[in-house]
C-alpha atoms as a PDB file:
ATOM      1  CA  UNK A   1     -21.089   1.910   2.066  1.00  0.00           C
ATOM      2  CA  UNK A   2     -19.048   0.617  -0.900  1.00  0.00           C
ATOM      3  CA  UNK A   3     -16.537   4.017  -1.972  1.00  0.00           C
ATOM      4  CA  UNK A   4     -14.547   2.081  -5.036  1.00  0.00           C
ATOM      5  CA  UNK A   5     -16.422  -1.008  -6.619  1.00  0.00           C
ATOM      6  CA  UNK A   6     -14.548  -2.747  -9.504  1.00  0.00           C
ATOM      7  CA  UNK A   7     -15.862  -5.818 -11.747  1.00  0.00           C
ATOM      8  CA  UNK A   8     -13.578  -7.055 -14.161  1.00  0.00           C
ATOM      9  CA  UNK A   9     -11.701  -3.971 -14.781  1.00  0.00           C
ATOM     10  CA  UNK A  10      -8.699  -4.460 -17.524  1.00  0.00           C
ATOM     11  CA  UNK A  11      -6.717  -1.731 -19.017  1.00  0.00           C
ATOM     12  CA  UNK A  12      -4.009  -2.345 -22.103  1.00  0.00           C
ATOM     13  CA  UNK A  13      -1.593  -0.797 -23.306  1.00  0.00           C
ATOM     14  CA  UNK A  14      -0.152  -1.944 -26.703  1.00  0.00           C
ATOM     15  CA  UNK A  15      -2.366  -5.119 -26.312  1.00  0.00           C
ATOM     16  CA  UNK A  16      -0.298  -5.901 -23.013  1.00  0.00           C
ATOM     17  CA  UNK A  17      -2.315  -6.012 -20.019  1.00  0.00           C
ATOM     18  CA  UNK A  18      -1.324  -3.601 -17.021  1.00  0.00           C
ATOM     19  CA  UNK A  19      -4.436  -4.802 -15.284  1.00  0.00           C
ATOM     20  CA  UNK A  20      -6.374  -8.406 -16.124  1.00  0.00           C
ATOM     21  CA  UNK A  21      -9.694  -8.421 -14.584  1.00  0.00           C
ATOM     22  CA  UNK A  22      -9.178  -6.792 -11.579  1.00  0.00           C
ATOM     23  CA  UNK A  23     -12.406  -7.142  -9.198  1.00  0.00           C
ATOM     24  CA  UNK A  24     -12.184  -5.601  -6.093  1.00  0.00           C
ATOM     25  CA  UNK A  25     -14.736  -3.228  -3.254  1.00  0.00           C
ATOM     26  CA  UNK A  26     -13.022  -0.837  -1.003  1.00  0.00           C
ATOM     27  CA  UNK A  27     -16.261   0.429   1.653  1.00  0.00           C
ATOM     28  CA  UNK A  28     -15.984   3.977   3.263  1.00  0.00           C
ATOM     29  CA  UNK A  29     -13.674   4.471   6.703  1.00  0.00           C
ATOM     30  CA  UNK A  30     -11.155   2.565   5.695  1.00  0.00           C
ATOM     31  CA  UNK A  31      -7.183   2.516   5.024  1.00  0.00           C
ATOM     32  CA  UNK A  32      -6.353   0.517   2.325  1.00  0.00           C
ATOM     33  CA  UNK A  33      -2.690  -0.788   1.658  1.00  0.00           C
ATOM     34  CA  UNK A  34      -2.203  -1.588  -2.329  1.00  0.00           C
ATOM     35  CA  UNK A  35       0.927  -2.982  -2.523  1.00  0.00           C
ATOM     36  CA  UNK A  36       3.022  -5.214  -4.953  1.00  0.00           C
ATOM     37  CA  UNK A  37       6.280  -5.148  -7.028  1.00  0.00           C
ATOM     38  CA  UNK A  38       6.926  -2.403  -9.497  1.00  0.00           C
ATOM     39  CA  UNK A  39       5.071  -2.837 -12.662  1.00  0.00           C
ATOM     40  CA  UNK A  40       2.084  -5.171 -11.002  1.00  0.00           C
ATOM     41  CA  UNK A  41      -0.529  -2.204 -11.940  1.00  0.00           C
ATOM     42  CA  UNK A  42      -0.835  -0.084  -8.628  1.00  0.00           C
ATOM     43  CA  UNK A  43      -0.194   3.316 -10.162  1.00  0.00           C
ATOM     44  CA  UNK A  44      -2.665   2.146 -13.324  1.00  0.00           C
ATOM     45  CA  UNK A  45      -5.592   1.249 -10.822  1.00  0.00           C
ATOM     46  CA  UNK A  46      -5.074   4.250  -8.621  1.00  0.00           C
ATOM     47  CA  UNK A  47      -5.625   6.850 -11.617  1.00  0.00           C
ATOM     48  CA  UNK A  48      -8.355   4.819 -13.350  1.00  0.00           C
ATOM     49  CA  UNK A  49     -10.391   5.020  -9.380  1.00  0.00           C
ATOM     50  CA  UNK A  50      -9.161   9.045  -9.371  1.00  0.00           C
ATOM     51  CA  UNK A  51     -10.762   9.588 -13.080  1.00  0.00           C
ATOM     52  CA  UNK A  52      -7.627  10.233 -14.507  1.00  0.00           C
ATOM     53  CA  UNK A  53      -7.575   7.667 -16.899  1.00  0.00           C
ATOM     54  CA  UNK A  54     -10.021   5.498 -18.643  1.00  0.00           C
ATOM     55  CA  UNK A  55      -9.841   1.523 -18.382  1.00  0.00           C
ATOM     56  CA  UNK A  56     -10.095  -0.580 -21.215  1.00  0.00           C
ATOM     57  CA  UNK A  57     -12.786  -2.551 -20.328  1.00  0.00           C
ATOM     58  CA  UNK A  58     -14.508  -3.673 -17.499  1.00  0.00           C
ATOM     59  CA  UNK A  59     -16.768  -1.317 -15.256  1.00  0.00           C
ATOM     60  CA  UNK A  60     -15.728   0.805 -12.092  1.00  0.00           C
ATOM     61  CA  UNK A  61     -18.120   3.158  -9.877  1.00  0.00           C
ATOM     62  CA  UNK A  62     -16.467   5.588  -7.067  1.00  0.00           C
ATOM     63  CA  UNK A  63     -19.146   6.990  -4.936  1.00  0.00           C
ATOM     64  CA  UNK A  64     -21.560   4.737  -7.356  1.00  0.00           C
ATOM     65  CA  UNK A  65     -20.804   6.621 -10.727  1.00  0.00           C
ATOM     66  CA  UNK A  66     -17.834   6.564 -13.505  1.00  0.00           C
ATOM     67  CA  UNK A  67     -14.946   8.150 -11.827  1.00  0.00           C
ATOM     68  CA  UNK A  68     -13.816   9.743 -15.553  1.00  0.00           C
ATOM     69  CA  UNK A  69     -14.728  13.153 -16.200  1.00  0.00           C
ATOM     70  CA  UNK A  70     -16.842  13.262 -12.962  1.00  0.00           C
ATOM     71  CA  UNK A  71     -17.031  15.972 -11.057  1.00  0.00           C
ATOM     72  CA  UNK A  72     -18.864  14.435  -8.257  1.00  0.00           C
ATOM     73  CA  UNK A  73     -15.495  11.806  -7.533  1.00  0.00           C
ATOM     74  CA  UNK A  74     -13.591  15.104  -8.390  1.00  0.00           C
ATOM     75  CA  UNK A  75     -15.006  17.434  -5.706  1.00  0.00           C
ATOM     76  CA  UNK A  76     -14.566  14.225  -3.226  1.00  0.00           C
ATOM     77  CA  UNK A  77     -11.222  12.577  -3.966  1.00  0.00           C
ATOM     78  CA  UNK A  78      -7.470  13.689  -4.150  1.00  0.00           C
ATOM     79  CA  UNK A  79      -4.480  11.601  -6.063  1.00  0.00           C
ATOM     80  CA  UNK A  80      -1.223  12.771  -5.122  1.00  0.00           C
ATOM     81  CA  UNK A  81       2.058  11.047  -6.412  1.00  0.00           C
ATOM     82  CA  UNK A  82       5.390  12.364  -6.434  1.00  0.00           C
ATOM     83  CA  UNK A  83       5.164  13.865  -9.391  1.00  0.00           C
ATOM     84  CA  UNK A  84       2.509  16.528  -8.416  1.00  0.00           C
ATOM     85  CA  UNK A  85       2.878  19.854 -10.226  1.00  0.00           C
ATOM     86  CA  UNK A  86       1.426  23.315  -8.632  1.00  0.00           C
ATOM     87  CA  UNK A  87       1.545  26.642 -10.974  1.00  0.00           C
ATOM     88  CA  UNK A  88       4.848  28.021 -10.644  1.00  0.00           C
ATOM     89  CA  UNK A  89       3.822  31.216  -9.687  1.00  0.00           C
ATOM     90  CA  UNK A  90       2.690  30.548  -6.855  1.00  0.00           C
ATOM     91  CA  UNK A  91       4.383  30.704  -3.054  1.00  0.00           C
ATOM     92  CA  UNK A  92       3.774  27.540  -0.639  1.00  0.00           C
ATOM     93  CA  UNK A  93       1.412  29.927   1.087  1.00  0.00           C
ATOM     94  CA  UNK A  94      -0.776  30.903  -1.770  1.00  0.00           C
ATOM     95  CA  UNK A  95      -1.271  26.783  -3.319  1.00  0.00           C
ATOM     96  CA  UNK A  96      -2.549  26.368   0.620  1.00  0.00           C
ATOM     97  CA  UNK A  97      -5.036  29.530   0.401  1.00  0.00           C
ATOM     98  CA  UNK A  98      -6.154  27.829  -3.104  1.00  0.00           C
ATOM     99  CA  UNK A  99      -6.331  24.498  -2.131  1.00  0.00           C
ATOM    100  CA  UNK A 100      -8.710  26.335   0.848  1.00  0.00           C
ATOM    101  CA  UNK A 101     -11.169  26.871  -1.560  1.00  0.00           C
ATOM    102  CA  UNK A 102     -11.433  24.026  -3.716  1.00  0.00           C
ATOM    103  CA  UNK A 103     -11.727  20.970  -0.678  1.00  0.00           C
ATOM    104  CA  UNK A 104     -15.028  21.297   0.926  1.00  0.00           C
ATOM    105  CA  UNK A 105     -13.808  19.681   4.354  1.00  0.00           C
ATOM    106  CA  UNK A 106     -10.091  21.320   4.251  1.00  0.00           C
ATOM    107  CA  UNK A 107      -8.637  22.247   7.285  1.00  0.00           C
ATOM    108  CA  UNK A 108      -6.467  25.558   6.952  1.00  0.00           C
ATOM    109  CA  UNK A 109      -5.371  25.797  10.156  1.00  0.00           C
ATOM    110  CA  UNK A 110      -4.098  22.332  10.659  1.00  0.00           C
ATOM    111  CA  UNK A 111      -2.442  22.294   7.158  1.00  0.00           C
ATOM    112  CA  UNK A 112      -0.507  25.528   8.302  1.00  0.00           C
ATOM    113  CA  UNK A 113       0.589  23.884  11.724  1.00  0.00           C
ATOM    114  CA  UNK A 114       1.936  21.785   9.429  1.00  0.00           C
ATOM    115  CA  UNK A 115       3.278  23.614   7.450  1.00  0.00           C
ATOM    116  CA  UNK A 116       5.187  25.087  10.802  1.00  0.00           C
ATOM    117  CA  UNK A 117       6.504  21.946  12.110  1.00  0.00           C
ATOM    118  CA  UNK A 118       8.532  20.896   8.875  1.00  0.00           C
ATOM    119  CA  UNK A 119      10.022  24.187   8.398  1.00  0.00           C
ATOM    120  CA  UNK A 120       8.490  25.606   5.072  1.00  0.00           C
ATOM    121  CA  UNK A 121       8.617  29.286   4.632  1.00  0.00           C
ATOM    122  CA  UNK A 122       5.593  31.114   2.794  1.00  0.00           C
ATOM    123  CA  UNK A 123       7.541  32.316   0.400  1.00  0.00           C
ATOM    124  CA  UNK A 124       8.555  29.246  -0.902  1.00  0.00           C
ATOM    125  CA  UNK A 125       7.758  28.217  -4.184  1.00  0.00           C
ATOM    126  CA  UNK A 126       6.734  24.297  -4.777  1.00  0.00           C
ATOM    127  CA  UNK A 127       9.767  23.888  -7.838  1.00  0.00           C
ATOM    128  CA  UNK A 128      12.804  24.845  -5.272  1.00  0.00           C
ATOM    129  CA  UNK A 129      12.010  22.303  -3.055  1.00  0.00           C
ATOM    130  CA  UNK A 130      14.111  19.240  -2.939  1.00  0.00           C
ATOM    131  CA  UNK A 131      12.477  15.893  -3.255  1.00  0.00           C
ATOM    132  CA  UNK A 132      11.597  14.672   0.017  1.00  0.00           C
ATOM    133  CA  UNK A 133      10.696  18.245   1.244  1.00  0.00           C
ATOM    134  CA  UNK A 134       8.436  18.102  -2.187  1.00  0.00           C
ATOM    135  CA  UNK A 135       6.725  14.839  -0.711  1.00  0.00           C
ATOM    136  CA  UNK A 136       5.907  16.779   2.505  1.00  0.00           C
ATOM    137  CA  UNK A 137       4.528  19.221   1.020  1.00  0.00           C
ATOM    138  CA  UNK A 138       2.120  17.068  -0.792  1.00  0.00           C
ATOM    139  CA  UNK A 139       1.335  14.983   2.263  1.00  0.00           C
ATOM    140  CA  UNK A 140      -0.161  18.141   4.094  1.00  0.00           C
ATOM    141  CA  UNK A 141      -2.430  18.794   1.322  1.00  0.00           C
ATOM    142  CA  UNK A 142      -3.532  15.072   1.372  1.00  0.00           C
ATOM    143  CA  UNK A 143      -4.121  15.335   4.657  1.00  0.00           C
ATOM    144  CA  UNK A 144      -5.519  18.303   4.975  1.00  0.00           C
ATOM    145  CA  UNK A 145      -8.316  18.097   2.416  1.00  0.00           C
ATOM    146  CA  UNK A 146      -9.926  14.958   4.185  1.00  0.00           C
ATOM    147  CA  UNK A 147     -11.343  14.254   1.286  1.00  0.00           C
ATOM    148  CA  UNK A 148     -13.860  11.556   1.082  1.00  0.00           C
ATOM    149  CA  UNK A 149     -11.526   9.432  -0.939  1.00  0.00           C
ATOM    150  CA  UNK A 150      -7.860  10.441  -0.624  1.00  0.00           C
ATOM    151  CA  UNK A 151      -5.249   8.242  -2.992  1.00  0.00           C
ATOM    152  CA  UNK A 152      -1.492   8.415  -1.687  1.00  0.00           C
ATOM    153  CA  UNK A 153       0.757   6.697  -4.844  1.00  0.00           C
ATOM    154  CA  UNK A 154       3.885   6.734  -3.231  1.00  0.00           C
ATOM    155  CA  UNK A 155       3.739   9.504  -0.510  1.00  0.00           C
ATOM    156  CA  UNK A 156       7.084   9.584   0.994  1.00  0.00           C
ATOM    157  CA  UNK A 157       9.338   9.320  -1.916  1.00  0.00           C
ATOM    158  CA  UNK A 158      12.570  11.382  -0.779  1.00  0.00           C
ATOM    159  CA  UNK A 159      11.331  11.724   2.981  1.00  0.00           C
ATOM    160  CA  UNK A 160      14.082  11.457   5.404  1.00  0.00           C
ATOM    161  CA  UNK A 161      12.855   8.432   8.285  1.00  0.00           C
ATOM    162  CA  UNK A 162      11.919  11.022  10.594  1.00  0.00           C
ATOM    163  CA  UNK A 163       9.807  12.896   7.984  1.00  0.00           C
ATOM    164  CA  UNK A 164       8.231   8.900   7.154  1.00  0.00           C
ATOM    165  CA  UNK A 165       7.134   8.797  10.678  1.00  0.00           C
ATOM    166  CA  UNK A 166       6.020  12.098  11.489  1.00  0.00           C
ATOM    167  CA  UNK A 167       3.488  11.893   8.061  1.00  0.00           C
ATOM    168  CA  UNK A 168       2.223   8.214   8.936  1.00  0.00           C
ATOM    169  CA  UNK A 169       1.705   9.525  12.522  1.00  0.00           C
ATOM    170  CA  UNK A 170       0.182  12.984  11.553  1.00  0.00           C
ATOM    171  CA  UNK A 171      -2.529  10.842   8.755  1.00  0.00           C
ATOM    172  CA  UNK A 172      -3.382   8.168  11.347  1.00  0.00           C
ATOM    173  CA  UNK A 173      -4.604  10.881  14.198  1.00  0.00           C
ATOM    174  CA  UNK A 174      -6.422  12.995  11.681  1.00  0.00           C
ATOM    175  CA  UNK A 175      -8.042   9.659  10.371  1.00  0.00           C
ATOM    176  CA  UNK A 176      -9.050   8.749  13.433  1.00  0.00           C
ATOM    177  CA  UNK A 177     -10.563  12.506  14.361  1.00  0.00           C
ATOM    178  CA  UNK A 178     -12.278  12.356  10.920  1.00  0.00           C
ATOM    179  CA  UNK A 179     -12.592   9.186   9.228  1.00  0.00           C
ATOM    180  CA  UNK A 180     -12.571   8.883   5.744  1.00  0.00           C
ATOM    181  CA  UNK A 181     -11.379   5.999   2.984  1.00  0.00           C
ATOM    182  CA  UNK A 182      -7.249   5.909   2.376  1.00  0.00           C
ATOM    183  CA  UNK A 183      -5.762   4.435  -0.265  1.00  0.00           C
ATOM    184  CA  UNK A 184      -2.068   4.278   0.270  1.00  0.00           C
ATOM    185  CA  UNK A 185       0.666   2.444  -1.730  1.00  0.00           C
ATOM    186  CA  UNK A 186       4.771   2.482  -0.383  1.00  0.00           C
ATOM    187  CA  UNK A 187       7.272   0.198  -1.543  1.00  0.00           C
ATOM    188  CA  UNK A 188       8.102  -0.063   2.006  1.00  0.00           C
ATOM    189  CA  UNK A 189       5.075  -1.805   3.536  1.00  0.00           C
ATOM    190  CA  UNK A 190       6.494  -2.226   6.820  1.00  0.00           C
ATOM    191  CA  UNK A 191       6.826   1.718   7.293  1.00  0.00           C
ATOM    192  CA  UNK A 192       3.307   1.730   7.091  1.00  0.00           C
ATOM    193  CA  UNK A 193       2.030  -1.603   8.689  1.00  0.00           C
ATOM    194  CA  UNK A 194       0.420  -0.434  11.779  1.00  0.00           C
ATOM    195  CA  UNK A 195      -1.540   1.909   9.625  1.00  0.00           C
ATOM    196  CA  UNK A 196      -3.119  -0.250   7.347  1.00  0.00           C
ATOM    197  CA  UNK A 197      -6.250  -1.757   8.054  1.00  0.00           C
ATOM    198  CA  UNK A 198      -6.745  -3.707   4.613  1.00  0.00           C
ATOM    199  CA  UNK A 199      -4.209  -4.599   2.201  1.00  0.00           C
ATOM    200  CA  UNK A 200      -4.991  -5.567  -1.525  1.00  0.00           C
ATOM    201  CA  UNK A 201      -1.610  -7.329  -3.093  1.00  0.00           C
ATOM    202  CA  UNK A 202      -2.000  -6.941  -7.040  1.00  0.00           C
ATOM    203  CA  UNK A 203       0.338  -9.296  -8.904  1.00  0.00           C
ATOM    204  CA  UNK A 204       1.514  -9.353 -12.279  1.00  0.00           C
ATOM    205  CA  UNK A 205      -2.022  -7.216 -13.248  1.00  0.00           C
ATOM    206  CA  UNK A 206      -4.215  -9.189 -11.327  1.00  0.00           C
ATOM    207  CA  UNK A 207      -5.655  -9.351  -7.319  1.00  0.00           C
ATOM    208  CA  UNK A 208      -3.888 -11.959  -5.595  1.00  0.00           C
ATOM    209  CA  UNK A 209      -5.072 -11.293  -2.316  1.00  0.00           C
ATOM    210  CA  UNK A 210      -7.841  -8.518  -0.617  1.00  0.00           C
ATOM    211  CA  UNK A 211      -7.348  -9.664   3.381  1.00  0.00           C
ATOM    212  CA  UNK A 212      -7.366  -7.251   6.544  1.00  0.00           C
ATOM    213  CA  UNK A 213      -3.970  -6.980   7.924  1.00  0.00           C
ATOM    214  CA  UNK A 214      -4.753  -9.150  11.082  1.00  0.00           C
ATOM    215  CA  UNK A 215      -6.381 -12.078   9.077  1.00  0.00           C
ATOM    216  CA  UNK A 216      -3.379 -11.743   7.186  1.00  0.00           C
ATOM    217  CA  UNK A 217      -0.658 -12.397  10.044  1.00  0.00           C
ATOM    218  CA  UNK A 218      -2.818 -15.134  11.386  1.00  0.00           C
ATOM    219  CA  UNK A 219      -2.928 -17.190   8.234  1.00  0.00           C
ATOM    220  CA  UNK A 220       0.855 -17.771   8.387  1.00  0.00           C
ATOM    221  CA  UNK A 221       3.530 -18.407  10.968  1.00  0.00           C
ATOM    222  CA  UNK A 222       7.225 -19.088  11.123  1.00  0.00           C
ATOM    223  CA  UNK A 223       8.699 -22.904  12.099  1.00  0.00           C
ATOM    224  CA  UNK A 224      12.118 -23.163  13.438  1.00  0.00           C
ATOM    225  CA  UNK A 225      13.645 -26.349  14.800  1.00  0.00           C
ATOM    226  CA  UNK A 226      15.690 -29.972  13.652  1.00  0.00           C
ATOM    227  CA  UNK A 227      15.134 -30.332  10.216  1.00  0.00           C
ATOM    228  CA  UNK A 228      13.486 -33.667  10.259  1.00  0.00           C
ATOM    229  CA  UNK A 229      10.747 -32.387  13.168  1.00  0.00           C
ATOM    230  CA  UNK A 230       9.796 -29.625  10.903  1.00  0.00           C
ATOM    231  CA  UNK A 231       9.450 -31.072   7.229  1.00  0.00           C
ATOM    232  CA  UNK A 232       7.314 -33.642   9.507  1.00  0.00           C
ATOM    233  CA  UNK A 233       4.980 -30.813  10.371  1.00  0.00           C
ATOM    234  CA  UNK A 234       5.016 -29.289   7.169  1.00  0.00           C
ATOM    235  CA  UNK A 235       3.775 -31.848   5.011  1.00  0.00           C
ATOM    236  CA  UNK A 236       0.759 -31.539   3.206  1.00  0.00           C
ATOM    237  CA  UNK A 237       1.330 -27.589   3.783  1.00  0.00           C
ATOM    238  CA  UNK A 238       1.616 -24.468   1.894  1.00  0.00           C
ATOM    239  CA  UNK A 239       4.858 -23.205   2.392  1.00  0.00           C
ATOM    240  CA  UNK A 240       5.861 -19.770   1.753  1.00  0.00           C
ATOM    241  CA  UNK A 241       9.529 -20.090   2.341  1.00  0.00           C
ATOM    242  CA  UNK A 242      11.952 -22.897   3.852  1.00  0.00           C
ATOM    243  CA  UNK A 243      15.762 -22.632   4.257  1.00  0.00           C
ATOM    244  CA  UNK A 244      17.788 -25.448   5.665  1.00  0.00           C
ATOM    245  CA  UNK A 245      21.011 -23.933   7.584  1.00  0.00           C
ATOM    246  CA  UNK A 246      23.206 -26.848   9.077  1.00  0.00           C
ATOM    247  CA  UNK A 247      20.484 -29.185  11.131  1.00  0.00           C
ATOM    248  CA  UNK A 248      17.940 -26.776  11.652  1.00  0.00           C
ATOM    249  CA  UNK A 249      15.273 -25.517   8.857  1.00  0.00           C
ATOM    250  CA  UNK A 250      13.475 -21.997   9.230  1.00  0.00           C
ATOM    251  CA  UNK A 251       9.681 -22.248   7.349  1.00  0.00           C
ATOM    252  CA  UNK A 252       6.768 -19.848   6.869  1.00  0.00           C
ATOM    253  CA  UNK A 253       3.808 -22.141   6.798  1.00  0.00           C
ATOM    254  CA  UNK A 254       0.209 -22.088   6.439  1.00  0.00           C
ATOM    255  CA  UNK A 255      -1.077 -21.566  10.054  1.00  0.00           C
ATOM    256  CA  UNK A 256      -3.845 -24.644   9.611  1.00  0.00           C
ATOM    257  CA  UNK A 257      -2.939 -26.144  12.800  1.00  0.00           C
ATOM    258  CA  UNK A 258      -4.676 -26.780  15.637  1.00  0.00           C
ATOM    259  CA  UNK A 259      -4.066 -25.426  19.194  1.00  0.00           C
ATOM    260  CA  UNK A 260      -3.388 -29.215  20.264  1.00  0.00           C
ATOM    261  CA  UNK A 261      -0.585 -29.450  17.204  1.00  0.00           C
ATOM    262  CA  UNK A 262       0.712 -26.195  18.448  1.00  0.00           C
ATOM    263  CA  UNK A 263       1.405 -27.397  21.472  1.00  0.00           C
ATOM    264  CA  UNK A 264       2.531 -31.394  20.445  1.00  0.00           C
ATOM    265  CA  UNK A 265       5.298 -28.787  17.757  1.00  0.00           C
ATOM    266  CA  UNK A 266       6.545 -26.347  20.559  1.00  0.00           C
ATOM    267  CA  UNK A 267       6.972 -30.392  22.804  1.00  0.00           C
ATOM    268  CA  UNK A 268       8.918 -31.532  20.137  1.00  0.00           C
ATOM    269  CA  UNK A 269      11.314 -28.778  20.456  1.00  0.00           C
ATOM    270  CA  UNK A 270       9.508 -26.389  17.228  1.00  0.00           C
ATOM    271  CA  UNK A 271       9.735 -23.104  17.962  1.00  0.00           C
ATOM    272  CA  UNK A 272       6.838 -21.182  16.598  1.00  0.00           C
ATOM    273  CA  UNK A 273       6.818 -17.121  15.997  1.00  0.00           C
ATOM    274  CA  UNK A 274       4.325 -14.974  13.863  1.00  0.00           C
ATOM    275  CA  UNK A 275       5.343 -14.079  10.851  1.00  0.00           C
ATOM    276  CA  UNK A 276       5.389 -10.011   9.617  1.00  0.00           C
ATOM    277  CA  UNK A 277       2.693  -8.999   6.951  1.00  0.00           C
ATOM    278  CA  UNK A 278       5.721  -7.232   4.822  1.00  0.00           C
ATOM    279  CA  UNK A 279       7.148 -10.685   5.224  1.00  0.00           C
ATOM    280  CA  UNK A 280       4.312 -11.892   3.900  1.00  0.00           C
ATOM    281  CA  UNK A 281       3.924 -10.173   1.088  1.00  0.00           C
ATOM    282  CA  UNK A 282       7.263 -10.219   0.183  1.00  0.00           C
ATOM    283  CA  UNK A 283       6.760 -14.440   0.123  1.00  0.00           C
ATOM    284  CA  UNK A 284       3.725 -14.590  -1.569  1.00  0.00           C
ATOM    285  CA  UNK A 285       5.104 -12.221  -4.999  1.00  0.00           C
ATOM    286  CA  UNK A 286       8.387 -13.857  -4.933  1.00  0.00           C
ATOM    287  CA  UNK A 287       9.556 -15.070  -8.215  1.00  0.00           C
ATOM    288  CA  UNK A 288       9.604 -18.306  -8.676  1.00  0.00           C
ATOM    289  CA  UNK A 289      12.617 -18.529 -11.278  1.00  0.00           C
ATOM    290  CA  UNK A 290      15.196 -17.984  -8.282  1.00  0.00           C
ATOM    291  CA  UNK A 291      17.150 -15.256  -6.523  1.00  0.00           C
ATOM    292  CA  UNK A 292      20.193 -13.345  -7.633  1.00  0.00           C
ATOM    293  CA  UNK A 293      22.398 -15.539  -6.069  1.00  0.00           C
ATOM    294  CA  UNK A 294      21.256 -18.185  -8.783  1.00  0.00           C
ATOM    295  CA  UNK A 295      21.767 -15.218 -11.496  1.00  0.00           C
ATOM    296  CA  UNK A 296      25.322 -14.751 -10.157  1.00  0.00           C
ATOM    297  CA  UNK A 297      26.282 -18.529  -9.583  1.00  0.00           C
ATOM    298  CA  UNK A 298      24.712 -19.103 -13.596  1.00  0.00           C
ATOM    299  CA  UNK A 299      21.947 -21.457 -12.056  1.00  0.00           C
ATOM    300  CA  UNK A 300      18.451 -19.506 -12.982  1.00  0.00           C
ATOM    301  CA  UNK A 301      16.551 -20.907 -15.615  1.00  0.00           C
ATOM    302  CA  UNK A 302      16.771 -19.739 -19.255  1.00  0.00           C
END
């Protein structure tokens, strides 16, 4: 069942494009990774599938209507961000009583065990928090609705690591106990790597890639070995990234070979490794006008 269809959704903003034409299907039981560099339109998307905003053009159904003003994709999705706001005069306690009655499938008693384990007190009030204890707040309500759709923009801004890998560990059970569709974006894809089942990379507005994770790892792998034996094999390949240190050169390459060239490489003294999907990603954004290093040494193009 498709959850989030989009066809040639755009939304501007001072006639500059945050999104160009994105087209895209997320189906139901799924985590979804959207990732990409700050400013390629995650956060945009994200609140245009919640119904927070409207899109420019272009058409978008969540559960197969309009997500904007619906209260259908209301009643059955939750977008938390790390700027979430509860009323102030409320106690930790009382938002989790309230949130009780507003998620259909909401589980009070795990969102209180919880609410145990990272050491909030019920009569706490959401504003003292700091940060990352703000964050983990948050993540128990996303996880504790089980909402149909939940949207995670950024979940673990201010989380110690500890408090990272006790939330990714805590949303994977419950996902698997009760399946629903995740949409989860982190800067730090390779926190959440294991989670992901799908990743959709938007770039510069636009969808560069929608690949499972696996099928992503698979397309590329890492070459390592004299540098004449490798630029040999790479020919005629897409290549992600090659460095040249002394004799040897280090390449991510399009994995188009064949188990017999595998083999002939790893004779002629190639050493082949997979490549991470952070990695990956990471590669495939890069931008093309150079690194810092070129900024500091005054060689990056005008």
């Amino acid at each position: 069942m498709e959850i989030v269809k989009c066809k040639k959704l755009t939304k501007s903003y001072q006639h500059f494009n945050v999104l160009n034409q994105v087209s895209l299907t997320i189906t139901e039981n799924k985590i979804v990774g959207l990732v990409g560099r700050n400013g390629a339109g995650k956060t945009t998307l994200m609140k245009i599938i919640a119904g927070l905003t409207r899109a420019t053009s272009g058409e978008i159904e969540v559960f197969s209507k309009n997500p904007f003003n619906s209260l259908l994709v209301s009643a059955n999705s939750l977008y938390l961000d790390d700027r979430m706001d509860f009323p102030g005069s409320l106690t930790l306690a009382e938002i989790l009583k309230e949130a009780k009655r507003f998620y259909s499938n909401w589980d009070h008693e795990l969102a209180f065990r919880l609410f145990d384990y990272f050491g909030f007190e019920n009569s706490q009030f959401h504003q003292s928090l700091s940060k990352g204890k703000e964050s983990v707040f948050n993540a128990i309500i996303g996880i504790a609705s089980r909402c149909a759709l939940t949207i995670f923009d950024e979940p673990a801004t201010g989380m110690d690591a500890a408090a990272r890998k006790d939330f990714y560990r805590a949303l994977l059970k419950d996902y698997l106990a009760y399946p629903r569709t995740i949409i989860i974006s982190n800067h730090h894809f390779e926190e959440m790597e294991d989670l992901i089942e799908e990743v959709i990379l938007l770039h510069k507005g636009e969808v560069y890639l929608q690949q499972s994770v696996e099928e992503l790892k698979e397309s590329w792998i890492r070459l390592q070995g004299s540098r004449n034996v490798v630029n040999a094999w790479l020919a005629g390949k897409r290549v992600l990234e090659e460095r040249q240190v002394l004799e040897e050169t280090y390449a991510v390459a399009e994995n188009t070979y064949s188990d017999e060239e595998m083999i002939s490489m790893k004779r002629e003294g190639i050493k082949v490794s997979p490549v991470s999907a952070s990695e990956i990603l990471l590669y495939l954004t890069k931008d093309e006008k150079g690194g810092v290093d070129d900024v500091l040494n005054g060689d990056a193009p005008q």
